[in-house]
C-alpha atoms as a PDB file:
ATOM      1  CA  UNK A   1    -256.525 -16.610-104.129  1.00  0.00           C
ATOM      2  CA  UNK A   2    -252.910 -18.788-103.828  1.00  0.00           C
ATOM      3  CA  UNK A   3    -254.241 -22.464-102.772  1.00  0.00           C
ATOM      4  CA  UNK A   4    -251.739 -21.717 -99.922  1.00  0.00           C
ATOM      5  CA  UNK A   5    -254.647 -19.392 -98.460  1.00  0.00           C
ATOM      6  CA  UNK A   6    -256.807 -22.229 -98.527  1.00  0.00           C
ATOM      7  CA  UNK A   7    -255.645 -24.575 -96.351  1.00  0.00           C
ATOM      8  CA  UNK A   8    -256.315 -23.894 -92.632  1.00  0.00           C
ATOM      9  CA  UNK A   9    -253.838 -25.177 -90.142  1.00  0.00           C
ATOM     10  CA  UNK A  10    -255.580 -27.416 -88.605  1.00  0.00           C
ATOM     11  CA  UNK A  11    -256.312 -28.877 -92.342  1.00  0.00           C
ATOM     12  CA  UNK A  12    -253.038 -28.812 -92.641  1.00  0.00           C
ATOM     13  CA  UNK A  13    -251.892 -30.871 -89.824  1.00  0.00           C
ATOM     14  CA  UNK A  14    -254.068 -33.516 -90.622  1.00  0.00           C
ATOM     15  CA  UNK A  15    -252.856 -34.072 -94.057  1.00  0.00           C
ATOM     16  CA  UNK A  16    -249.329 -34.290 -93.611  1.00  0.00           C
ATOM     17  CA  UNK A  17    -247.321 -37.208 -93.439  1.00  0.00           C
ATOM     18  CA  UNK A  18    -247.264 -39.419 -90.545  1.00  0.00           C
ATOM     19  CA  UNK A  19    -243.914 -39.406 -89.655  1.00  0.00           C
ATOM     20  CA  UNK A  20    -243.788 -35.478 -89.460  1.00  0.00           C
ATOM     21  CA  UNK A  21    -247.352 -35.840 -87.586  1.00  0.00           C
ATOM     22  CA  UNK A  22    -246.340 -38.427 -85.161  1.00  0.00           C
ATOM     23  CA  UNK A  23    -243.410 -35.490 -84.081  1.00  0.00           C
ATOM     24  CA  UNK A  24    -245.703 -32.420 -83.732  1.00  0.00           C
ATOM     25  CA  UNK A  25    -249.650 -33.874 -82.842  1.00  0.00           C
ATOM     26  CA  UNK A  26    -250.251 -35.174 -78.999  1.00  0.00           C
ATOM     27  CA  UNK A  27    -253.805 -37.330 -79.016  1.00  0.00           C
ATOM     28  CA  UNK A  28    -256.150 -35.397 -76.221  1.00  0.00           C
ATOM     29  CA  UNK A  29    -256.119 -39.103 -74.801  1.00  0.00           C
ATOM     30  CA  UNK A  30    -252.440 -38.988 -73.956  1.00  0.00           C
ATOM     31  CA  UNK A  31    -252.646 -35.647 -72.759  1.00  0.00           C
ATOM     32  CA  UNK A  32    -255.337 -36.424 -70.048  1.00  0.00           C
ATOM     33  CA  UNK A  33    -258.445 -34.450 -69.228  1.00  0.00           C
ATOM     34  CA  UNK A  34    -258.423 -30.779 -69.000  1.00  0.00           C
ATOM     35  CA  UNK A  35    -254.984 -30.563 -71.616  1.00  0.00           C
ATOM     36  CA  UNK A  36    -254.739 -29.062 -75.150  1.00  0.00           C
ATOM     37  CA  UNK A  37    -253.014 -30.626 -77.622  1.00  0.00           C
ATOM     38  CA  UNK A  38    -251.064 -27.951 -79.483  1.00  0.00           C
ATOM     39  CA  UNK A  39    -252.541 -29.135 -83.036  1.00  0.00           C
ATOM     40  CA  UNK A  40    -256.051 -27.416 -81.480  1.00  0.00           C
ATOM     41  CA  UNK A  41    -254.361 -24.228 -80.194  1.00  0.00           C
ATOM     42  CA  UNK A  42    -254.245 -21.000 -82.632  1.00  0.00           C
ATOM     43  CA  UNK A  43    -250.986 -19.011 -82.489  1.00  0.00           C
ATOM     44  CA  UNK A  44    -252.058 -15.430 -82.172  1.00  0.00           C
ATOM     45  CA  UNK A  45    -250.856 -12.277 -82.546  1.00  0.00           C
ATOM     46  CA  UNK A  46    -252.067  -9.174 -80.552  1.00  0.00           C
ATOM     47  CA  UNK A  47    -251.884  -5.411 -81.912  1.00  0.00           C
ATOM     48  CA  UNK A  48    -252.811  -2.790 -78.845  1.00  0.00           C
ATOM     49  CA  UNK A  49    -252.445  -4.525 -75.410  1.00  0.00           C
ATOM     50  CA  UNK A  50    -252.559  -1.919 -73.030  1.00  0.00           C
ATOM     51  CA  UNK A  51    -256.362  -1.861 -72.222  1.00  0.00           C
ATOM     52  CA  UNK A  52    -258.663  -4.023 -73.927  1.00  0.00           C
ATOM     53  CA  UNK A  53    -256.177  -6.066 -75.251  1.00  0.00           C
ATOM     54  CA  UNK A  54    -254.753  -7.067 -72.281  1.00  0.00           C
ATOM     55  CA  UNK A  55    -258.475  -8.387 -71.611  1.00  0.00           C
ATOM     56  CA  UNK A  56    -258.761  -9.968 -74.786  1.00  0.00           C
ATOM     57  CA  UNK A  57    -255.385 -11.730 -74.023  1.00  0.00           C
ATOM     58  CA  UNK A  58    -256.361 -12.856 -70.916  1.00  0.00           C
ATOM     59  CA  UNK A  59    -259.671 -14.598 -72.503  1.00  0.00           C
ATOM     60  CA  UNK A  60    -257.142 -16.042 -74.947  1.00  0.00           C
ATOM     61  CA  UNK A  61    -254.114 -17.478 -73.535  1.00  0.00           C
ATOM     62  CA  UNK A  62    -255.296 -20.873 -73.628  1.00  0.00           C
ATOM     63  CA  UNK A  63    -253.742 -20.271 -76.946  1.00  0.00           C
ATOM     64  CA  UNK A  64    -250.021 -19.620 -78.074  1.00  0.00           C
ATOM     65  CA  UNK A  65    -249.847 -15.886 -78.339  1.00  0.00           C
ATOM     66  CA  UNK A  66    -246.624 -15.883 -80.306  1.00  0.00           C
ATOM     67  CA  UNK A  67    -246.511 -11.673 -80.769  1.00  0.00           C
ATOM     68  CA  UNK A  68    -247.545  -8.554 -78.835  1.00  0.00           C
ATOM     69  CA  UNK A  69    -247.582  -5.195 -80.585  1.00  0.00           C
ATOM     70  CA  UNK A  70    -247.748  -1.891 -79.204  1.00  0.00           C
ATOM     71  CA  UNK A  71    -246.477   1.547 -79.966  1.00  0.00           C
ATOM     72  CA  UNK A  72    -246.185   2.125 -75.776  1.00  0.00           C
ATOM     73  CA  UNK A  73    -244.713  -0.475 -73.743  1.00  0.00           C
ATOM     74  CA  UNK A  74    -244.358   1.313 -70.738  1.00  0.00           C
ATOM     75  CA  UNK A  75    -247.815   1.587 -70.478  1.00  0.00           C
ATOM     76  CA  UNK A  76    -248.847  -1.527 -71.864  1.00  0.00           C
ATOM     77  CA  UNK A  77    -246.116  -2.892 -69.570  1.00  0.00           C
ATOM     78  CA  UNK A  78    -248.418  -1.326 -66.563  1.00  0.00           C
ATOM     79  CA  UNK A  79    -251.192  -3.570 -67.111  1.00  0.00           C
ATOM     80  CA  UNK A  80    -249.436  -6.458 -67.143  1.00  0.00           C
ATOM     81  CA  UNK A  81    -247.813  -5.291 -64.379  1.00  0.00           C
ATOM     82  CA  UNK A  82    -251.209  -4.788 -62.502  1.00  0.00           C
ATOM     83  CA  UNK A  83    -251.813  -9.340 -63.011  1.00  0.00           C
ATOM     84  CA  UNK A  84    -250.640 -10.228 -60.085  1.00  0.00           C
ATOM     85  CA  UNK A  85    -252.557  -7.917 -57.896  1.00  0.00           C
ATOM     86  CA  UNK A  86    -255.646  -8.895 -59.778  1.00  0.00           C
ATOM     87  CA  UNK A  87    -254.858 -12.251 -58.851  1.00  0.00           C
ATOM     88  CA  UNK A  88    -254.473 -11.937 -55.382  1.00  0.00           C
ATOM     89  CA  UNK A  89    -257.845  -9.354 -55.364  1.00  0.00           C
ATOM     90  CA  UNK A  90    -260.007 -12.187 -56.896  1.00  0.00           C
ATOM     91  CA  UNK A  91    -258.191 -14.901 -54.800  1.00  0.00           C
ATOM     92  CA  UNK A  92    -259.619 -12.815 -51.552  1.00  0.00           C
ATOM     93  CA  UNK A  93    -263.176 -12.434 -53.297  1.00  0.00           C
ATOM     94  CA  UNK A  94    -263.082 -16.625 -53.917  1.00  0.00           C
ATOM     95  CA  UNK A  95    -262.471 -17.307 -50.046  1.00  0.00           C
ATOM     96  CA  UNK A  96    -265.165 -14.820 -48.906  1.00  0.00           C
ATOM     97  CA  UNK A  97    -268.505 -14.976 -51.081  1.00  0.00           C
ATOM     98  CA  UNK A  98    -271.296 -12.517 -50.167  1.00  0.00           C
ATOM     99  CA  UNK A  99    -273.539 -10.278 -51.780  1.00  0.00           C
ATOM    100  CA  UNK A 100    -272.172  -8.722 -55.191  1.00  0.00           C
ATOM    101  CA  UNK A 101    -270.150  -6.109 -54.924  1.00  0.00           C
ATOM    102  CA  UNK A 102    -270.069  -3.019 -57.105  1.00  0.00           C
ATOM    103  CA  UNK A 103    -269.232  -3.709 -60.433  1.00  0.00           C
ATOM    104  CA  UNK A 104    -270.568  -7.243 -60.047  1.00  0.00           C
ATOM    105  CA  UNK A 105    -273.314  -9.168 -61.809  1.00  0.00           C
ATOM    106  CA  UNK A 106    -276.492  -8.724 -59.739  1.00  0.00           C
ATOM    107  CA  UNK A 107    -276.791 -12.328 -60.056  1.00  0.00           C
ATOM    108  CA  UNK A 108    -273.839 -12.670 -57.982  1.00  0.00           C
ATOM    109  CA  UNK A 109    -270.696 -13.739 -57.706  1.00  0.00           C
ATOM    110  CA  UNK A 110    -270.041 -16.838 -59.675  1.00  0.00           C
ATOM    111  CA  UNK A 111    -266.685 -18.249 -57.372  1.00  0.00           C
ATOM    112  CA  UNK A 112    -266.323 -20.903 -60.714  1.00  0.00           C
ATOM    113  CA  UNK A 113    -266.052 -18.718 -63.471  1.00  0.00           C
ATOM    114  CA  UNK A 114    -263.701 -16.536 -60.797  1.00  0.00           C
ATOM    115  CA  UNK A 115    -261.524 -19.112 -60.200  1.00  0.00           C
ATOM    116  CA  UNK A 116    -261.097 -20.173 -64.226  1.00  0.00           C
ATOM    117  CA  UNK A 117    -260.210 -16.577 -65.042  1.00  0.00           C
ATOM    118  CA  UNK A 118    -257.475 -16.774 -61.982  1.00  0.00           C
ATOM    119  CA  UNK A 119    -256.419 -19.396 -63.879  1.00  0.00           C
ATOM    120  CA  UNK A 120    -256.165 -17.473 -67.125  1.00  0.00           C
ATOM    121  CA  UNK A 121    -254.220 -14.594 -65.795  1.00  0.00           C
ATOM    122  CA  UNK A 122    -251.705 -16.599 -64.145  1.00  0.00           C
ATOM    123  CA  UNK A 123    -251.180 -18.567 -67.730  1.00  0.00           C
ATOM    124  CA  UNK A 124    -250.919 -15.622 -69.396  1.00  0.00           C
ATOM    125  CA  UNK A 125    -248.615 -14.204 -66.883  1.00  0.00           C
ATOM    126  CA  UNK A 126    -245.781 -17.602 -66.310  1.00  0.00           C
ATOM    127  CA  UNK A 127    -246.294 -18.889 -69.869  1.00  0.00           C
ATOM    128  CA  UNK A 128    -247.800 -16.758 -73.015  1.00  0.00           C
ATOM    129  CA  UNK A 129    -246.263 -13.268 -71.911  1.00  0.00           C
ATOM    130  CA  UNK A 130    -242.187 -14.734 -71.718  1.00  0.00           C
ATOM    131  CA  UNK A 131    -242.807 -16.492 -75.232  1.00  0.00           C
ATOM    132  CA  UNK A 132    -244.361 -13.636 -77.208  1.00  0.00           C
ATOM    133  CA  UNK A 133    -242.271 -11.502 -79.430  1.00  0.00           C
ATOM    134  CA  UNK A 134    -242.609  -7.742 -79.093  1.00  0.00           C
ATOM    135  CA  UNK A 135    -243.200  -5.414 -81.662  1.00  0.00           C
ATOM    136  CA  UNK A 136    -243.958  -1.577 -81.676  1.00  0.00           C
ATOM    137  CA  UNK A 137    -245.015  -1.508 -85.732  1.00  0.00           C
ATOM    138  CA  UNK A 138    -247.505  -4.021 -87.127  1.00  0.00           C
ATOM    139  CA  UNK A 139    -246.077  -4.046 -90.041  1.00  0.00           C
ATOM    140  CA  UNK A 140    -243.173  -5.366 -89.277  1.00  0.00           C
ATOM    141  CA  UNK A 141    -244.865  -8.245 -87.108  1.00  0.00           C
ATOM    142  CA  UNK A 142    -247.251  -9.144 -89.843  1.00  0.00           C
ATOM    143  CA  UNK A 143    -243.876  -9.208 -92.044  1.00  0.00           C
ATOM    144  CA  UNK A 144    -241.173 -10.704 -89.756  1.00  0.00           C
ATOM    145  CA  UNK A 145    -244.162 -12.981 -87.989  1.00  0.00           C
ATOM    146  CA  UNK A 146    -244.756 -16.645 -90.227  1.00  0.00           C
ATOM    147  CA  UNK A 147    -246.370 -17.948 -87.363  1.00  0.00           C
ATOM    148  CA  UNK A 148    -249.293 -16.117 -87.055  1.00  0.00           C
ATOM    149  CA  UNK A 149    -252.891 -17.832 -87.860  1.00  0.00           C
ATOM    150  CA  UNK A 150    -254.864 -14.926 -86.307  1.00  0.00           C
ATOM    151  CA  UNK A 151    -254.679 -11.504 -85.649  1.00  0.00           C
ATOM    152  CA  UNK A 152    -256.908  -9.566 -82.307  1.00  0.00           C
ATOM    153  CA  UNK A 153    -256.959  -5.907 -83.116  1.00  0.00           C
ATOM    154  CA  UNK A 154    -257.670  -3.394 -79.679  1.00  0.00           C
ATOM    155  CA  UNK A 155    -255.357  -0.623 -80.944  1.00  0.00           C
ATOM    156  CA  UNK A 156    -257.090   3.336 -81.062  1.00  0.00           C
ATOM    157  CA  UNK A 157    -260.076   3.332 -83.162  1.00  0.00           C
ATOM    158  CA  UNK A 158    -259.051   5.193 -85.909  1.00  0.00           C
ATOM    159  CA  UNK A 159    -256.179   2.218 -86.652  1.00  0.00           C
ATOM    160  CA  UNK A 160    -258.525  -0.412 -86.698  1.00  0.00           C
ATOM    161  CA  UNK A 161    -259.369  -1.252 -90.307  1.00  0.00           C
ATOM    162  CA  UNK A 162    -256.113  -0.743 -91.758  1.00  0.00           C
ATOM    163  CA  UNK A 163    -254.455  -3.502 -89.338  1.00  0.00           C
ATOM    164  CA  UNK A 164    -257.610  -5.821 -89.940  1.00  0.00           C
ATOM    165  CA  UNK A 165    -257.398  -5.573 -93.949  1.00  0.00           C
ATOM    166  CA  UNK A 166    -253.020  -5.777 -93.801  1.00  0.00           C
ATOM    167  CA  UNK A 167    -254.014  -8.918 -91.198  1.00  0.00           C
ATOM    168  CA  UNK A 168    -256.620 -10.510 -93.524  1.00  0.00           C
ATOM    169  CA  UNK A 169    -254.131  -9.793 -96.380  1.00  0.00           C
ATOM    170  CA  UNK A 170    -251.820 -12.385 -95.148  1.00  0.00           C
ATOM    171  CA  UNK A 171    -254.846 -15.108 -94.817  1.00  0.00           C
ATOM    172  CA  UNK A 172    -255.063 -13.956 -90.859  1.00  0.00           C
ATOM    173  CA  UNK A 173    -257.878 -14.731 -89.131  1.00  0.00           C
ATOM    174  CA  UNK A 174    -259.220 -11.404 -87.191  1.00  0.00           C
ATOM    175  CA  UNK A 175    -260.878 -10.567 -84.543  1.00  0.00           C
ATOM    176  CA  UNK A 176    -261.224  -6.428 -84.113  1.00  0.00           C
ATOM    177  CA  UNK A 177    -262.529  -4.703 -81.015  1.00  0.00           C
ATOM    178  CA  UNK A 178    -265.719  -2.240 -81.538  1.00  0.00           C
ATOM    179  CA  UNK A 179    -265.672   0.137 -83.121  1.00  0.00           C
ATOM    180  CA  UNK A 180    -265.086  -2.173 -86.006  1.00  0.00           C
ATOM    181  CA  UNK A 181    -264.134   1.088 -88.259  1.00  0.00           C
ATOM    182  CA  UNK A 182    -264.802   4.949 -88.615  1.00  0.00           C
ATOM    183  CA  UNK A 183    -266.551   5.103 -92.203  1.00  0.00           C
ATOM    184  CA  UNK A 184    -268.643   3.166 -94.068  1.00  0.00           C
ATOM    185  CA  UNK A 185    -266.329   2.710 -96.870  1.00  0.00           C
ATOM    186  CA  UNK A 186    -263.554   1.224 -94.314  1.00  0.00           C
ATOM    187  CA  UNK A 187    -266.983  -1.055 -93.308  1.00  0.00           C
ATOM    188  CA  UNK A 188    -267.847  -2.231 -97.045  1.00  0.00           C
ATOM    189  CA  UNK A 189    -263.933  -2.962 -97.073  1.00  0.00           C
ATOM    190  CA  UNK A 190    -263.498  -5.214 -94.871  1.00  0.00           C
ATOM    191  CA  UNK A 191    -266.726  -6.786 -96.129  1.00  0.00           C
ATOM    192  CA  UNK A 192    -265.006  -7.473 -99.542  1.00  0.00           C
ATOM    193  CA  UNK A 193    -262.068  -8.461 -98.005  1.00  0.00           C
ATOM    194  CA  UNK A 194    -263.229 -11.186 -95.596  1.00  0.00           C
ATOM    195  CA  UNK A 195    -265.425 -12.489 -98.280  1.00  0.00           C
ATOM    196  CA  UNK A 196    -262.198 -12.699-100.626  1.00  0.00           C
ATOM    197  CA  UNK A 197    -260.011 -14.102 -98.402  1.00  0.00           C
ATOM    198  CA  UNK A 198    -262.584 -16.195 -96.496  1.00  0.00           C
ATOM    199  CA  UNK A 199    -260.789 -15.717 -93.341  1.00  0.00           C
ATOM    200  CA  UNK A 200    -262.702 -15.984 -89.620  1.00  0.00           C
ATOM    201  CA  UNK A 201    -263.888 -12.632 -88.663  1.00  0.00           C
ATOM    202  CA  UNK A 202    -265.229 -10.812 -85.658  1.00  0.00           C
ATOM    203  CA  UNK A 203    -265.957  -7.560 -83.678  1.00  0.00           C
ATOM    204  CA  UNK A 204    -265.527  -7.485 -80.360  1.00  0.00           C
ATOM    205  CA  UNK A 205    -269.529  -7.064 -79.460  1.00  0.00           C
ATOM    206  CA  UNK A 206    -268.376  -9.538 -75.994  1.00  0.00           C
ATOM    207  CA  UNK A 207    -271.985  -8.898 -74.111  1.00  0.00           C
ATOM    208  CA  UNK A 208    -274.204  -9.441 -76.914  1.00  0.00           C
ATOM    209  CA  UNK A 209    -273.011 -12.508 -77.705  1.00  0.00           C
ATOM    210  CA  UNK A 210    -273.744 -13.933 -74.325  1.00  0.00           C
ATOM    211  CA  UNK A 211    -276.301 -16.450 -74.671  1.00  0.00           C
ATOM    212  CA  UNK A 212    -278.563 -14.122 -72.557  1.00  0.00           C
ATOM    213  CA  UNK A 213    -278.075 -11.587 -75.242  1.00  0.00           C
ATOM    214  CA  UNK A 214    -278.899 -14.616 -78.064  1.00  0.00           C
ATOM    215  CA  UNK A 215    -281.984 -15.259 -75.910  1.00  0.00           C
ATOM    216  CA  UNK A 216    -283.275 -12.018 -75.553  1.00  0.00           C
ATOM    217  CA  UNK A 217    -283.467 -11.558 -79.125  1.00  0.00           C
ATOM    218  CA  UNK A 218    -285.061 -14.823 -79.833  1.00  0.00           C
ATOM    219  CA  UNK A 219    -287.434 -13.997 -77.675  1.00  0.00           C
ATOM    220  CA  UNK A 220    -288.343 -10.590 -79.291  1.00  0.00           C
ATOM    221  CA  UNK A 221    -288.432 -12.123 -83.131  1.00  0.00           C
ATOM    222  CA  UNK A 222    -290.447 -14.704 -81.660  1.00  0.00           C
ATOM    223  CA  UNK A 223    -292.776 -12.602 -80.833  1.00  0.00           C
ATOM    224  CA  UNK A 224    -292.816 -13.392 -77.140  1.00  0.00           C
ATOM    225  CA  UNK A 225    -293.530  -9.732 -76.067  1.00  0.00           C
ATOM    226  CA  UNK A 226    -295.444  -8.732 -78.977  1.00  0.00           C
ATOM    227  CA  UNK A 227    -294.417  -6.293 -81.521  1.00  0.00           C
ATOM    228  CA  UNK A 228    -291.720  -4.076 -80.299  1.00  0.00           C
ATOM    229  CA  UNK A 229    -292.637  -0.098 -81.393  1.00  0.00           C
ATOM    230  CA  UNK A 230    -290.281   1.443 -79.099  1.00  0.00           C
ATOM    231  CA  UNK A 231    -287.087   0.851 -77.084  1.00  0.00           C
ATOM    232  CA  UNK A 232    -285.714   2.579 -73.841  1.00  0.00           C
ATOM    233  CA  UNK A 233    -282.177   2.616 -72.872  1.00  0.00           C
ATOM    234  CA  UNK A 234    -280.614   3.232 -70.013  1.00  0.00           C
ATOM    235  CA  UNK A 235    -277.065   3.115 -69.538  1.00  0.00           C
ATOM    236  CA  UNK A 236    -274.769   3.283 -66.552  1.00  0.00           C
ATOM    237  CA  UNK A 237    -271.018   4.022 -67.967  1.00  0.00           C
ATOM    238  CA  UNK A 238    -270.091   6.889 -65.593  1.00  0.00           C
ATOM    239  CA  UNK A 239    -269.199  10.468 -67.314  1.00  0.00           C
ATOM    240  CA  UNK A 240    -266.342  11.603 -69.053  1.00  0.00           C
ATOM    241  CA  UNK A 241    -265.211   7.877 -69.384  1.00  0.00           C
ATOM    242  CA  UNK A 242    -267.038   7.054 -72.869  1.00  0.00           C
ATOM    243  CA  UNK A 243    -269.128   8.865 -75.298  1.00  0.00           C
ATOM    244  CA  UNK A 244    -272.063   6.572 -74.026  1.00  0.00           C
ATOM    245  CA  UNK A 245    -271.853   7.966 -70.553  1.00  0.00           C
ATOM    246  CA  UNK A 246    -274.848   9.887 -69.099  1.00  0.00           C
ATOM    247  CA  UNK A 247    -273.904  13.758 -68.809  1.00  0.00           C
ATOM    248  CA  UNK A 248    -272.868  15.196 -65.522  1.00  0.00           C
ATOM    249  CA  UNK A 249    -275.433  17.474 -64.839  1.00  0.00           C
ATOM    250  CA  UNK A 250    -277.281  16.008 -62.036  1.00  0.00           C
ATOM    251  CA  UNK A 251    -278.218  11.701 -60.966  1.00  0.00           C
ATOM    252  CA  UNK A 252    -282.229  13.043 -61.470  1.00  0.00           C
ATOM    253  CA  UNK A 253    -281.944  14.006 -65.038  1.00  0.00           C
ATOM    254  CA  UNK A 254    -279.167  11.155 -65.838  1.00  0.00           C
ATOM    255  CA  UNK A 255    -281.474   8.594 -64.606  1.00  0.00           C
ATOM    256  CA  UNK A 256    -284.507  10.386 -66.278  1.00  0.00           C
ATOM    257  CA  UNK A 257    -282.517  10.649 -69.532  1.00  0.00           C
ATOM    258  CA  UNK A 258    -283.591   8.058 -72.269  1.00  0.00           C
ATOM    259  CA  UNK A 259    -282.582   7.021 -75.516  1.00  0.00           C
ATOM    260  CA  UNK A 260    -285.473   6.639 -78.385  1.00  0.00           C
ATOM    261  CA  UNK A 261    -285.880   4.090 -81.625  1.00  0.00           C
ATOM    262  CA  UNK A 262    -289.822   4.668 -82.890  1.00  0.00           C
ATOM    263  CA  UNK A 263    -290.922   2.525 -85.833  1.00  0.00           C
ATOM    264  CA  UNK A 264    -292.794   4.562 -88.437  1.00  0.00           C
END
């Protein structure tokens, strides 16, 4: 591996000279609570941002998103389109709390978290989407791109682990939405590769790696429940939209119908 590889950027910034520093790092102190300084933001590059991706930029545009790549802007175009009306939807949902609503946490709604992901749309909307670069091949971003520290991958499924082994390639850091592949050879692949290239890696497993997810496992190798012989799962993605979904052949037996793990 080139020693160029190596070195991370933040690394990077930290070791060069203090003239050239003095031009390009802000202190957080300077900046004032609440502010960034760009030597702690990642410039990232998107491939698929038409469903998902659009999500994952959302999450992410505390960042610099310096490219967007997709092979159908008119539809990708759509969902960003569709940012201000979320806006205004969750706006009206912050000025009149209640009971959750469908689709809502049965906790409730959480007006703080709300409001911070207002925030993130509107960011992504006045000041990462102008800025980014479009592409419609992501091979020609990954090529054209120097810019790029990390790569999010949302594209079809069957495109996933060629984009994440060209990405990590390059030194990219990646972060690919599930499925992470369709074979186990693509799997054992990107395995070698991340382990050559010792780049940051991650599949896009977003609910179970909540901390509630983190602590219901804990509590289960603890041994908090005793020893687990058999799970039940329900699940409530409506039909037709995933493979997970429950079939449509009645609520009764879609409700009744359970998925089995035994331990010999």
């Amino acid at each position: 591996m080139s020693k160029k590889k190596e070195i991370s950027r933040r690394s990077f910034l930290t070791n060069v000279a203090a003239g050239g520093a003095a031009l390009t790092i802000v202190p957080r102190n300077v900046l004032g609570r609440g502010f960034t300084p760009p030597s702690d933001t990642l410039n990232i590059a998107s491939v698929g941002v038409g469903g998902m991706g659009r999500t994952n930029l959302v999450n992410l545009s505390s960042q610099n998103i310096v490219a967007l790549c997709d092979i159908d802007w008119r539809y990708a175009d759509k969902g960003f389109g569709r940012l201000d009306l979320d806006i205004e939807r969750l706006k009206k949902r912050i000025e009149l709390p209640g009971p959750p609503q469908p689709g809502e946490s049965s906790a409730g709604f959480d007006p703080v978290r709300a409001q911070a992901r207002v925030d993130r749309m509107v960011r992504l909307k006045t000041e990462r989407l102008p800025k980014a670069t479009r592409y419609t091949d992501f091979r020609e971003m990954l090529d054209r791109q120097k810019d790029i520290d990390a790569v999010v991958v949302a594209t079809p499924d069957h495109m996933h682990a060629s984009i994440a082994l060209a990405a990590m390639d390059l030194g990219k850091h990646v972060y690919v939405q599930k499925p992470l592949c369709w074979s186990v050879e693509e799997a054992r692949k990107l395995s070698r590769r991340a382990k050559e290239t010792k780049v940051a890696t991650q599949m896009g497993n977003q609910g179970h790696s909540s901390d509630d997810g983190r602590t219901a496992v804990e509590y289960v190798w603890a041994g908090a429940i005793g020893e687990v012989r058999e799970v039940h799962i329900w699940t409530n993605r409506p039909p037709g939209l995933l493979a997970s979904g429950c079939p449509a052949s009645g609520a009764a037996q879609a409700s009744a119908r359970t998925s089995q793990m035994e331990r010999p």
